[in-house]
C-alpha atoms as a PDB file:
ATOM      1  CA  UNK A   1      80.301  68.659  59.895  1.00  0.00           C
ATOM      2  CA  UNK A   2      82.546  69.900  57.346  1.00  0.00           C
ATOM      3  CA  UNK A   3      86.439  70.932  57.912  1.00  0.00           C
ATOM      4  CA  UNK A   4      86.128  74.252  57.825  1.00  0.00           C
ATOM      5  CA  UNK A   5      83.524  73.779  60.846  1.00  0.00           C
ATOM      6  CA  UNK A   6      86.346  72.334  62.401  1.00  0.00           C
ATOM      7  CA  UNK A   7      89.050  74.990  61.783  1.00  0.00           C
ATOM      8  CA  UNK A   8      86.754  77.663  62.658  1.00  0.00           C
ATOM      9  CA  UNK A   9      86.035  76.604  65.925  1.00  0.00           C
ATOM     10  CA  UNK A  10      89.550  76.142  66.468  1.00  0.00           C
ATOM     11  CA  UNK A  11      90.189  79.931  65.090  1.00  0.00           C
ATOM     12  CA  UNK A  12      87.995  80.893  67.747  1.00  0.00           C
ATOM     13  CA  UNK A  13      89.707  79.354  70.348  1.00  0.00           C
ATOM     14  CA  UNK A  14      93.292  80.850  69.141  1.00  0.00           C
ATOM     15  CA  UNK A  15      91.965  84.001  68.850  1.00  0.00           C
ATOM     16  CA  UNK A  16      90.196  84.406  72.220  1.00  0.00           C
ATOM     17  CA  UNK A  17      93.939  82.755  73.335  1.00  0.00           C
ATOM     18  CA  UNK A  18      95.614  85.393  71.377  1.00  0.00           C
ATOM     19  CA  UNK A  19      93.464  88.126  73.270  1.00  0.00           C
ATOM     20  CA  UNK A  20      93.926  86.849  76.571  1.00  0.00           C
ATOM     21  CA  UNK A  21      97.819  86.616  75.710  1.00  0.00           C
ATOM     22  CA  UNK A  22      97.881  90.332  74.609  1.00  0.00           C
ATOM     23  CA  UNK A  23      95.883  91.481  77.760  1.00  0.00           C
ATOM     24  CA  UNK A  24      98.715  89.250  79.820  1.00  0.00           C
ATOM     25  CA  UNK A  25     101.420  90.472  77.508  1.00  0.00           C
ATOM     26  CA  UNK A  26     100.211  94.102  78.585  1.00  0.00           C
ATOM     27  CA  UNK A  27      99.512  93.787  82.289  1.00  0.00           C
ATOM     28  CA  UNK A  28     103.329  92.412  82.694  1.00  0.00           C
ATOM     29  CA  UNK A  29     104.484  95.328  80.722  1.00  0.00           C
ATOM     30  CA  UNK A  30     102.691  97.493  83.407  1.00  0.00           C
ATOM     31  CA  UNK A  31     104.079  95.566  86.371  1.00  0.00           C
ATOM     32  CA  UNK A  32     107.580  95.674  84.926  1.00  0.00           C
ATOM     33  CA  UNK A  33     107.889  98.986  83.872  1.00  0.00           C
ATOM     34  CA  UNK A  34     108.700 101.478  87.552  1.00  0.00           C
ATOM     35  CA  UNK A  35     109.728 104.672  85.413  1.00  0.00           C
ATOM     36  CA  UNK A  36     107.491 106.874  86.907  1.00  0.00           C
ATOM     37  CA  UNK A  37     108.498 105.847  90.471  1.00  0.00           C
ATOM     38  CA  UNK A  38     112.253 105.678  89.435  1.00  0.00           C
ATOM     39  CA  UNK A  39     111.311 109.485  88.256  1.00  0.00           C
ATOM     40  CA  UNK A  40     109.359 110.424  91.577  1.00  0.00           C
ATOM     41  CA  UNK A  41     112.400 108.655  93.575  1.00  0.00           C
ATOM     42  CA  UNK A  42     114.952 110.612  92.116  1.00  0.00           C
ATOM     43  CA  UNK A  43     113.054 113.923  92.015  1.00  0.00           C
ATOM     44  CA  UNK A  44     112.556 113.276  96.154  1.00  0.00           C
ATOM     45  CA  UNK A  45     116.246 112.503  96.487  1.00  0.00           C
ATOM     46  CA  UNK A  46     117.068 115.644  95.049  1.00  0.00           C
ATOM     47  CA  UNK A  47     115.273 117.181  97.326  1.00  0.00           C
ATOM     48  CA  UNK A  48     116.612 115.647  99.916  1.00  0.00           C
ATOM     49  CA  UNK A  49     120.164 116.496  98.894  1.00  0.00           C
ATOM     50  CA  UNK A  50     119.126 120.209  98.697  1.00  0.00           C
ATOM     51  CA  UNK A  51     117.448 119.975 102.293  1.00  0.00           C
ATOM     52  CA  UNK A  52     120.523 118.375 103.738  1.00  0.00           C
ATOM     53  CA  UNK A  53     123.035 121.078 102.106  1.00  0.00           C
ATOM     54  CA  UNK A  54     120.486 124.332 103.059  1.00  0.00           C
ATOM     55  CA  UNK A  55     119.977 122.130 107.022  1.00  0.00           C
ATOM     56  CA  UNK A  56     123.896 122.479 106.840  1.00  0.00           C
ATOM     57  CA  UNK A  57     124.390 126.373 105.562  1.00  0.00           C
ATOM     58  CA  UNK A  58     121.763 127.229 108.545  1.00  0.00           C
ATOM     59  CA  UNK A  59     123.541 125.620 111.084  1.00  0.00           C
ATOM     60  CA  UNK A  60     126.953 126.876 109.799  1.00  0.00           C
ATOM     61  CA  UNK A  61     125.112 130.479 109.812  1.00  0.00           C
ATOM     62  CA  UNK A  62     123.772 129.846 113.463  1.00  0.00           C
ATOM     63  CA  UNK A  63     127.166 128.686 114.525  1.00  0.00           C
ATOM     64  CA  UNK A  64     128.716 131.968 113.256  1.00  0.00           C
ATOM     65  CA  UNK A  65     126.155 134.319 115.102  1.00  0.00           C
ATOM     66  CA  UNK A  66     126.871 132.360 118.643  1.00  0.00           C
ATOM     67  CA  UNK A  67     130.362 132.653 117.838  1.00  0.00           C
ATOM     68  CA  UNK A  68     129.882 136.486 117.156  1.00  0.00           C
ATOM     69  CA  UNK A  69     127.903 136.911 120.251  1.00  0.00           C
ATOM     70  CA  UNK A  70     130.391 135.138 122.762  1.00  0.00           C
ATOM     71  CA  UNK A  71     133.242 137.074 121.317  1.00  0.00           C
ATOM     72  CA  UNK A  72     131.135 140.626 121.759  1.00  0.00           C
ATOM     73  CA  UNK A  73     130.211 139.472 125.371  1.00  0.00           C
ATOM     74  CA  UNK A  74     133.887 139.163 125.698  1.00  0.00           C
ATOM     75  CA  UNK A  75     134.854 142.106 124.482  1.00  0.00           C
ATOM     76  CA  UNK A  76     132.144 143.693 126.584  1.00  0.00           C
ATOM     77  CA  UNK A  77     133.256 142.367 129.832  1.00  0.00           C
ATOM     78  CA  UNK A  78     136.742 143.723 129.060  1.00  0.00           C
ATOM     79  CA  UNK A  79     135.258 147.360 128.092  1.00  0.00           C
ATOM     80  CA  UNK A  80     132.939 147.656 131.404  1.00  0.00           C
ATOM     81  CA  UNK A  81     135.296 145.281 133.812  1.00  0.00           C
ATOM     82  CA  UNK A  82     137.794 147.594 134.729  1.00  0.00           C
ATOM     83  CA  UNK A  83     140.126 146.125 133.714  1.00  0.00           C
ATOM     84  CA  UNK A  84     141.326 147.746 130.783  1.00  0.00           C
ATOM     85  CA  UNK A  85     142.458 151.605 131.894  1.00  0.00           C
ATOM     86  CA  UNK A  86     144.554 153.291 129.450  1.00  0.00           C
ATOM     87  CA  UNK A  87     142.610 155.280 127.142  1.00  0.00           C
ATOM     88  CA  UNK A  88     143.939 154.017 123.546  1.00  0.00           C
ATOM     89  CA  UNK A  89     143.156 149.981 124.454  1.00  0.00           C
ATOM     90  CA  UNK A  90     139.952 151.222 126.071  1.00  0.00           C
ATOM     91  CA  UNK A  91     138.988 153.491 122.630  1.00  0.00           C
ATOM     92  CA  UNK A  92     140.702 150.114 120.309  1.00  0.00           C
ATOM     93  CA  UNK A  93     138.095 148.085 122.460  1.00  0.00           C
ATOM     94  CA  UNK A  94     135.562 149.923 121.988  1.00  0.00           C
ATOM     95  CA  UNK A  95     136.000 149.840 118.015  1.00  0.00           C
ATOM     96  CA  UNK A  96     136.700 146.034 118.068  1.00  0.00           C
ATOM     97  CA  UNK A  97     133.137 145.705 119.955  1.00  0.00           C
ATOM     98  CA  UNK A  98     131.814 148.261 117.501  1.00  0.00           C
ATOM     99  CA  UNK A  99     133.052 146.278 114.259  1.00  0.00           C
ATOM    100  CA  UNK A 100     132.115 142.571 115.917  1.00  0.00           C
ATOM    101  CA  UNK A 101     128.207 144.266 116.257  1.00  0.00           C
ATOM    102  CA  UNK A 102     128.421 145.808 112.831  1.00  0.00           C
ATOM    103  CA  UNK A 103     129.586 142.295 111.216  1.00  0.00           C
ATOM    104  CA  UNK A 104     127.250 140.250 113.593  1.00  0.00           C
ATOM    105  CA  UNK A 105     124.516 142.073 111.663  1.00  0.00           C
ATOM    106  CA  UNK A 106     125.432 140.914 108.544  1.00  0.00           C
ATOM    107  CA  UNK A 107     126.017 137.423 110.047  1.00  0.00           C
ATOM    108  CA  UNK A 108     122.180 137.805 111.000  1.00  0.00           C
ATOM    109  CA  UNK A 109     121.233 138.417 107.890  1.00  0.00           C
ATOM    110  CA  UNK A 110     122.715 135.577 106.487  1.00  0.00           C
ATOM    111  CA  UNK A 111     121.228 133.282 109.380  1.00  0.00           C
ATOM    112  CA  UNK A 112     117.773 134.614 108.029  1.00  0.00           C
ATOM    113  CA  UNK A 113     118.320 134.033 104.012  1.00  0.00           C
ATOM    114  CA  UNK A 114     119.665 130.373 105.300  1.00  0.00           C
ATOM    115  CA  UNK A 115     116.490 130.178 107.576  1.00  0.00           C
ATOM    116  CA  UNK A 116     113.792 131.123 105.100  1.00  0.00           C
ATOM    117  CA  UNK A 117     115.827 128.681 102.246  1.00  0.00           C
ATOM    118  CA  UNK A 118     115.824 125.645 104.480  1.00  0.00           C
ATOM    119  CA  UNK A 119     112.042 126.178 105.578  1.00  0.00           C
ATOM    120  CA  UNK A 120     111.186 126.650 101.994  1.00  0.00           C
ATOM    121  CA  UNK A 121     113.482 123.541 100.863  1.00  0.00           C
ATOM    122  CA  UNK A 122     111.885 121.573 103.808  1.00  0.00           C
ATOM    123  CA  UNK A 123     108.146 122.478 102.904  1.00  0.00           C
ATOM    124  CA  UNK A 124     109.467 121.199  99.019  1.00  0.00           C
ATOM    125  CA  UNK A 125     110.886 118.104 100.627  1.00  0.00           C
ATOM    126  CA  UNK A 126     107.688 117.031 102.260  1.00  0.00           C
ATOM    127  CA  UNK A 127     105.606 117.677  99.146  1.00  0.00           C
ATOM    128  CA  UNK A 128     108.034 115.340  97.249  1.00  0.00           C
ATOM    129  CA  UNK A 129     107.774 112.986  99.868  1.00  0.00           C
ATOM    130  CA  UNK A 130     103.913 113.200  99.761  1.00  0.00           C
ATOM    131  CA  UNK A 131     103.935 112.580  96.215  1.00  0.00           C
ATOM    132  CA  UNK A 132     105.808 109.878  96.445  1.00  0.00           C
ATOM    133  CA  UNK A 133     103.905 107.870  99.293  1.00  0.00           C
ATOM    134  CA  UNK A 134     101.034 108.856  97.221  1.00  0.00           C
ATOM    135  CA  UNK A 135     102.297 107.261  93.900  1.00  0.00           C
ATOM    136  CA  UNK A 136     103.656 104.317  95.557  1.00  0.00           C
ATOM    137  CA  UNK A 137     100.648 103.499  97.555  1.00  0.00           C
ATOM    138  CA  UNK A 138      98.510 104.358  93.312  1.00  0.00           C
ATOM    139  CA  UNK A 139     101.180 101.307  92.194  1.00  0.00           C
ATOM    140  CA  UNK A 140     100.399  98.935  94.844  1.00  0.00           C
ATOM    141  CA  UNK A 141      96.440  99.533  94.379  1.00  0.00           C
ATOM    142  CA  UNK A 142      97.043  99.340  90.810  1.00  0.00           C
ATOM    143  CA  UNK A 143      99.133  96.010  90.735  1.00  0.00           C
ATOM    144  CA  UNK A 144      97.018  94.126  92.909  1.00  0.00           C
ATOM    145  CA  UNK A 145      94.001  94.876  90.589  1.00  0.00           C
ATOM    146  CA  UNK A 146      96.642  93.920  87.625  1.00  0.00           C
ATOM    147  CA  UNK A 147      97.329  90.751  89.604  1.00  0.00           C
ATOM    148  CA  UNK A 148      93.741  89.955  90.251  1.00  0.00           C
ATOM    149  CA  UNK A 149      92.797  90.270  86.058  1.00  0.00           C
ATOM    150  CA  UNK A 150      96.038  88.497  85.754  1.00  0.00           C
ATOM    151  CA  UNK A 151      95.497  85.532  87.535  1.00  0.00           C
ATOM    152  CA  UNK A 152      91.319  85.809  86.346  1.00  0.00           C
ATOM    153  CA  UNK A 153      93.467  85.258  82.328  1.00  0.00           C
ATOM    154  CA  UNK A 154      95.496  82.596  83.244  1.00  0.00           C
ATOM    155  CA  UNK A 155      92.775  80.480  84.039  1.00  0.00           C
ATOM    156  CA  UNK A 156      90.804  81.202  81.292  1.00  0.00           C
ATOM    157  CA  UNK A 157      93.677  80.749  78.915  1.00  0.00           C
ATOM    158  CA  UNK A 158      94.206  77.550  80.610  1.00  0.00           C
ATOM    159  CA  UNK A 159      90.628  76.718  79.723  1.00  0.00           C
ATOM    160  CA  UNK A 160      90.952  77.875  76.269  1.00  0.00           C
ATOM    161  CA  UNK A 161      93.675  75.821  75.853  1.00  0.00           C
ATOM    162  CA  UNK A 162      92.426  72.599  77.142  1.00  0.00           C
ATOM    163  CA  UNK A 163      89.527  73.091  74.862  1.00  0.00           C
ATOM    164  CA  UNK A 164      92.179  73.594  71.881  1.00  0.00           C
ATOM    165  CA  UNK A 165      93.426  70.462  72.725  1.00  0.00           C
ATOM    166  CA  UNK A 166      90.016  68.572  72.376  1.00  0.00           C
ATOM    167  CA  UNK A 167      89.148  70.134  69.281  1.00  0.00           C
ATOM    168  CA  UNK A 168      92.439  69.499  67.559  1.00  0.00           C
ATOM    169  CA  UNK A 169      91.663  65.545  66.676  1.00  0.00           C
ATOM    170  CA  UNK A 170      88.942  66.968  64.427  1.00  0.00           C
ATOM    171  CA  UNK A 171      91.266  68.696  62.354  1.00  0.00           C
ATOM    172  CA  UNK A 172      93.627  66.693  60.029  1.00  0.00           C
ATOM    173  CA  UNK A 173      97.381  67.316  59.930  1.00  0.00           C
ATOM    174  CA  UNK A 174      97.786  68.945  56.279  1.00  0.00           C
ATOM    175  CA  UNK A 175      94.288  70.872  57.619  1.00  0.00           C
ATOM    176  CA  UNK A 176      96.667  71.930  60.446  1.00  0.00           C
ATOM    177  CA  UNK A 177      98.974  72.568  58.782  1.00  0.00           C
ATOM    178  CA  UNK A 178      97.618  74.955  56.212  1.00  0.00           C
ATOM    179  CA  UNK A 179      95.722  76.631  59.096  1.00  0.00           C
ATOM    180  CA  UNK A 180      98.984  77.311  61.027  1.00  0.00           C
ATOM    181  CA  UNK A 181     100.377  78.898  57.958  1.00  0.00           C
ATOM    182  CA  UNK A 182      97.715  80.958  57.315  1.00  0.00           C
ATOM    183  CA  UNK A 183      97.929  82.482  60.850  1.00  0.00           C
ATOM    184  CA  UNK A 184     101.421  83.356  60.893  1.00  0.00           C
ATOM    185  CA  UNK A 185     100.809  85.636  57.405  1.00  0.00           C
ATOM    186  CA  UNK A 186      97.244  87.221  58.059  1.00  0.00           C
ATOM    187  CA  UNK A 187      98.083  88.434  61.393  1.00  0.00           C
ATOM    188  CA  UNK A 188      96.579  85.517  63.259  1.00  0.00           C
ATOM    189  CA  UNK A 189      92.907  85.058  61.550  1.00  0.00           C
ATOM    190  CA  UNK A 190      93.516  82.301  59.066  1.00  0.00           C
ATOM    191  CA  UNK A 191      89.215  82.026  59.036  1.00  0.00           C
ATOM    192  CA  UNK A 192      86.715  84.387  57.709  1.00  0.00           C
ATOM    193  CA  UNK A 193      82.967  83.960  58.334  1.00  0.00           C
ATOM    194  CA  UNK A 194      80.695  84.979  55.965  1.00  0.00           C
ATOM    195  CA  UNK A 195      78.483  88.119  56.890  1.00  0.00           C
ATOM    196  CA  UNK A 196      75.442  89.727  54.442  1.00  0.00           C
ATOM    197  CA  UNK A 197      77.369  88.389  51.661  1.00  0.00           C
ATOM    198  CA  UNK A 198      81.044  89.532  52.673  1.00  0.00           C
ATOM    199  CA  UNK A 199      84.508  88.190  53.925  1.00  0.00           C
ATOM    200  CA  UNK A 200      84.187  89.492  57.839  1.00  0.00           C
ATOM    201  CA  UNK A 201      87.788  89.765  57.415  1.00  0.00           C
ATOM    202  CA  UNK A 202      88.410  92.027  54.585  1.00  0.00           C
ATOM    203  CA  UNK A 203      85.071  92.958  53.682  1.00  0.00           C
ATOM    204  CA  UNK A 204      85.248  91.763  49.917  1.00  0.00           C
ATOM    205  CA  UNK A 205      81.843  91.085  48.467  1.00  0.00           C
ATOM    206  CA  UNK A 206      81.541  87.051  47.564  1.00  0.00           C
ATOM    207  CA  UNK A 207      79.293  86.087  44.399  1.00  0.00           C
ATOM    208  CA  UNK A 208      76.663  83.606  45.435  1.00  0.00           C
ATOM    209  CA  UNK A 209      79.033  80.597  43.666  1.00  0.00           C
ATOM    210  CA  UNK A 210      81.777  81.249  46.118  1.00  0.00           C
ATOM    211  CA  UNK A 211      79.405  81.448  48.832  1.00  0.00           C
ATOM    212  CA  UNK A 212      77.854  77.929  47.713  1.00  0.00           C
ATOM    213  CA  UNK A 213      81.451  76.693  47.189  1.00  0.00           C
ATOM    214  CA  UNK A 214      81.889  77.466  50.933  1.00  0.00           C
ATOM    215  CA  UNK A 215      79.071  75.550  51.750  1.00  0.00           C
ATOM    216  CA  UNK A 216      80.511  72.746  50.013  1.00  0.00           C
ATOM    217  CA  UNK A 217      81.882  69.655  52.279  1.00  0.00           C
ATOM    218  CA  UNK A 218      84.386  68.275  49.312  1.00  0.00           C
ATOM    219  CA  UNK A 219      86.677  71.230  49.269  1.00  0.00           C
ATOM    220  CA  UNK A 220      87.763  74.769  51.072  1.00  0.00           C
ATOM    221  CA  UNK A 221      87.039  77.922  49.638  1.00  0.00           C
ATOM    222  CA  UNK A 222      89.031  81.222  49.845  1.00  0.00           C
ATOM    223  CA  UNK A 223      88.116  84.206  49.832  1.00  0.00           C
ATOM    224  CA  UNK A 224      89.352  86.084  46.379  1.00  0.00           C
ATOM    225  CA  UNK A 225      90.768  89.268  47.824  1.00  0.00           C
ATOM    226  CA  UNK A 226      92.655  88.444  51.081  1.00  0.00           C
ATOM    227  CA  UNK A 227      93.034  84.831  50.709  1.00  0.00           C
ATOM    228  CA  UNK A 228      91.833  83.032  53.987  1.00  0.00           C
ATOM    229  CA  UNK A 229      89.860  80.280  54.230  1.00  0.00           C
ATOM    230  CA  UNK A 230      85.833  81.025  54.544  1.00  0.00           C
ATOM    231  CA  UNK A 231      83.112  79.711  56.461  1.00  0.00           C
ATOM    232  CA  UNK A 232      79.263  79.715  55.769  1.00  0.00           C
ATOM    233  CA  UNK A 233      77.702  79.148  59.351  1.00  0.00           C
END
């Protein structure tokens, strides 16, 4: 078998290495990156914050009304007691108990506006909360199917790798060498079959000498345009 033989077998190890590392390289970057939960978290915290403050202002607003009622019911027992008698504390009563109704209406009003913006910031808070057991229970599906094709990669890289190291003896050091070289500048394929004629890398057209150059054992032929090293299967 010829060297390029040799170095193309061991291109199509690397390269089915350099696949499963890019698939690996990927799946990590998924597992790593928790934006869109970071996003979803905050989102529901803000929520939360806006419950809390709106739970507050309605029991503030409830506090005030009780308030305003006790104080009436006070003033009320006075009026009808008997035990106010002259006619200008009995009239000022009266008007105190007339101005504590007239304000406790307005103190109503502002128990319902609280009322209606904590049930509306409490049915916003559970949807936020939803979506966030929902995405976090998508995640955990998602990563353990990541971890499963994960952990299916490493073992095949592991393979690939032991087979690397078998085939390597085959190819001499300079061989190695000029292989190694070739990878770093054309992107990782340093080996380009032949196919109807063509480089399968670029797609240049080879004239039947270079072809029967490639089939030559005594040296390695490249192709003319992007300059990697063919092979004639």
């Amino acid at each position: 078998m010829n060297t390029t033989f040799h170095l193309y077998r061991l291109q199509q190890i690397d390269s089915q290495v350099d696949k499963a590392q890019k698939r690996l390289d990927e799946i990590q970057k998924i597992l790593d990156d928790n934006t869109e939960l970071k996003r979803a978290k905050a989102y529901h915290d803000k929520c939360q914050v806006a419950h809390h403050e709106t739970e507050n202002e309605l029991q503030k607003a409830e506090g005030d009304v009780q308030d305003r009622h006790i104080k009436i019911e006070q003033s009320e027992a006075m009026l009808y007691g008997g035990s106010v008698k002259n006619p200008k504390e009995v009239q000022d009563l009266q008007n105190k108990t007339e101005s504590l109704k007239r304000y406790l209406t307005k103190l109503q009003d502002i128990q319902l506006e609280a009322m209606l913006a904590h049930e509306e910031n409490t049915e916003i808070l559970q949807s936020a909360q939803s979506a966030l057991d929902k995405l976090k229970g998508e995640i955990i599906q998602q990563n353990s199917q990541l971890a499963g094709e994960q952990s299916v990669l490493n073992k095949n890289k592991e393979r690939l790798l032991t087979e690397r190291e078998v085939a390597l003896p085959a190819v001499q050091p300079d061989q190695r060498q000029l292989y190694e070289g070739l990878r770093k500048t054309k992107r990782g394929i340093a080996i380009a079959s032949i196919k109807e004629g063509s480089c399968s890398a670029c797609g240049a057209a080879l004239t039947k000498s270079q072809q029967q150059t490639t089939r030559s054992n005594a040296t390695i032929a490249y192709c003319p345009s992007c300059k990697r090293i063919l092979y004639d299967s």
